[in-house]
C-alpha atoms as a PDB file:
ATOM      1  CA  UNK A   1     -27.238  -0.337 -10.217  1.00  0.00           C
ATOM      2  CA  UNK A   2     -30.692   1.441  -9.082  1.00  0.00           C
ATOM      3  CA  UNK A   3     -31.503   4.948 -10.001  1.00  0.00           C
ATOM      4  CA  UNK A   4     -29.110   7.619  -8.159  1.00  0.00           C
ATOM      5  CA  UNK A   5     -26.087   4.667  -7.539  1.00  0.00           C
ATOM      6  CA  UNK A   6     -24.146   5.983  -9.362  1.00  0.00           C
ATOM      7  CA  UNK A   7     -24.078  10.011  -8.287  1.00  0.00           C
ATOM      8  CA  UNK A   8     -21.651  12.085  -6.597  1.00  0.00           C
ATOM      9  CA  UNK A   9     -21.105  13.358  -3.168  1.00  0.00           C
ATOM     10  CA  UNK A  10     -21.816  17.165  -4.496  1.00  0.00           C
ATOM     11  CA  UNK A  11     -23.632  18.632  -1.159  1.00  0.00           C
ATOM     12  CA  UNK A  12     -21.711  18.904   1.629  1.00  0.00           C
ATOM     13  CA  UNK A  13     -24.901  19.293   3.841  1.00  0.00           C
ATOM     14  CA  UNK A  14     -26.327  16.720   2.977  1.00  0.00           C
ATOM     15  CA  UNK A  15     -26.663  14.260   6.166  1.00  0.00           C
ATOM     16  CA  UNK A  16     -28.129  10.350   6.780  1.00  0.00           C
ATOM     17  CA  UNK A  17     -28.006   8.636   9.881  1.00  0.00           C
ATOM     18  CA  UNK A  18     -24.970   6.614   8.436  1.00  0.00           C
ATOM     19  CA  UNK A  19     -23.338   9.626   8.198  1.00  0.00           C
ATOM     20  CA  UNK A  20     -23.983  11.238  11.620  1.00  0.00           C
ATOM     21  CA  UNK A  21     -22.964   8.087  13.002  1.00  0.00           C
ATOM     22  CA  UNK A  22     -19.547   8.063  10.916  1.00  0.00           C
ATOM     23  CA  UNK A  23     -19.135  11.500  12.615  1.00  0.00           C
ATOM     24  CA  UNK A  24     -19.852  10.493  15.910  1.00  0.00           C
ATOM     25  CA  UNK A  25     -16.994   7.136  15.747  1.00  0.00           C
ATOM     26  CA  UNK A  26     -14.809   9.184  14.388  1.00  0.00           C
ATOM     27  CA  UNK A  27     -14.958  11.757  16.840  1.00  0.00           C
ATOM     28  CA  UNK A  28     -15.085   9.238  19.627  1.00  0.00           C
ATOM     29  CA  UNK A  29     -12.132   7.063  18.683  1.00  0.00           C
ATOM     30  CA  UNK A  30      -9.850  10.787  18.230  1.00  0.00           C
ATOM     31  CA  UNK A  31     -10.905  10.791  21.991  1.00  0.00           C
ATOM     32  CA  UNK A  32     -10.180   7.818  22.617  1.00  0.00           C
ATOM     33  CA  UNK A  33      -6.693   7.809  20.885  1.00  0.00           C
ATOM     34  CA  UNK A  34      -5.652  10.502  23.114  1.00  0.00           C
ATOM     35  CA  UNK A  35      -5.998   8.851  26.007  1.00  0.00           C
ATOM     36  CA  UNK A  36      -5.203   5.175  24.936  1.00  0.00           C
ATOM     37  CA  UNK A  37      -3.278   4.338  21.929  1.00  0.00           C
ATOM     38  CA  UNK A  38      -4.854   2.643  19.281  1.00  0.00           C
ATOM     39  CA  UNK A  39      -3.104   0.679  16.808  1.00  0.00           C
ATOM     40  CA  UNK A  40      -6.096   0.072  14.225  1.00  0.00           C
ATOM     41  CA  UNK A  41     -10.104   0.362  13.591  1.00  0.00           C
ATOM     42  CA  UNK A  42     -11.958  -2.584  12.358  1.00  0.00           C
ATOM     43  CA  UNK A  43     -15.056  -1.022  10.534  1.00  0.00           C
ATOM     44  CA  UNK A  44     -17.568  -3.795  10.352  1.00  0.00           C
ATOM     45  CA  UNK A  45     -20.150  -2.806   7.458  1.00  0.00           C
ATOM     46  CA  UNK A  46     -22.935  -0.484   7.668  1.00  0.00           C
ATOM     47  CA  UNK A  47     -20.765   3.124   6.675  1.00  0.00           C
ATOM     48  CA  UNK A  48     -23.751   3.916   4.292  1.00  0.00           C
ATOM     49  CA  UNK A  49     -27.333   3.720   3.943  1.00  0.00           C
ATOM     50  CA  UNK A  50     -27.914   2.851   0.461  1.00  0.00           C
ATOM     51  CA  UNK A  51     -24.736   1.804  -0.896  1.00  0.00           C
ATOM     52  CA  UNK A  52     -24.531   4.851  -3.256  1.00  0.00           C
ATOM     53  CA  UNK A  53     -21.671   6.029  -4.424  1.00  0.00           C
ATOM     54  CA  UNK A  54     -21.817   9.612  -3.340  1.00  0.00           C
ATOM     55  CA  UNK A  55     -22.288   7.697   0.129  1.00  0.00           C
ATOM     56  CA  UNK A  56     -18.858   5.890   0.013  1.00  0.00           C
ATOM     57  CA  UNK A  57     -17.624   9.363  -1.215  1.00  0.00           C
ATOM     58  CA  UNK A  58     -18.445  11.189   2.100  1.00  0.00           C
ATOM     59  CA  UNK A  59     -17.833   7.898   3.935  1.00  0.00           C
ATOM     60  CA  UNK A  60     -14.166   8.048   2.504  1.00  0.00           C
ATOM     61  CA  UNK A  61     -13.940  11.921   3.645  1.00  0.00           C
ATOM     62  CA  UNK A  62     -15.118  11.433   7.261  1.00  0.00           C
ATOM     63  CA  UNK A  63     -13.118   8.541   7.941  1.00  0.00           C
ATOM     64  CA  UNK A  64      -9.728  10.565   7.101  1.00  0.00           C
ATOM     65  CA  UNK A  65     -10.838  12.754   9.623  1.00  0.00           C
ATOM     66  CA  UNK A  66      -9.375  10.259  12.095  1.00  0.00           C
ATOM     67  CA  UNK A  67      -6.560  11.528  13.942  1.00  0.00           C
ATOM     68  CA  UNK A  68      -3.103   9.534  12.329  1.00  0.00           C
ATOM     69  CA  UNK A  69      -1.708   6.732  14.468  1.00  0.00           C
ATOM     70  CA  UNK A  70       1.898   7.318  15.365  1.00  0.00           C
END
């Protein structure tokens, strides 16, 4: 891989546009969930910026954030 693939997601503030994006889907499809059930995401591509893996780290943390489907 290039220099810095292969690091670790070890600074919780650190932000990209990928990730403020991740933040804002998440947060919009808890919304939505509450008033229309949802029965499953489709994520297309495009959760990171740079394919690191400290990227896919955080990706992998936001995304649990989503509210469970019951």
């Amino acid at each position: 891989g290039s220099p810095g693939y292969d690091d670790y997601d070890d600074d919780p503030n650190e932000t990209t546009y990928a990730i403020e994006n991740s933040k804002l889907g998440v947060s919009m499809i808890n919304y939505l969930s509450v008033l229309h059930p949802i029965r499953f995401v489709v994520c297309t591509g495009d959760i990171t910026h740079s394919s690191e893996r400290s990227e896919y780290q955080r990706a992998k943390k936001i995304l649990k954030l989503c509210l469970p489907i019951l």
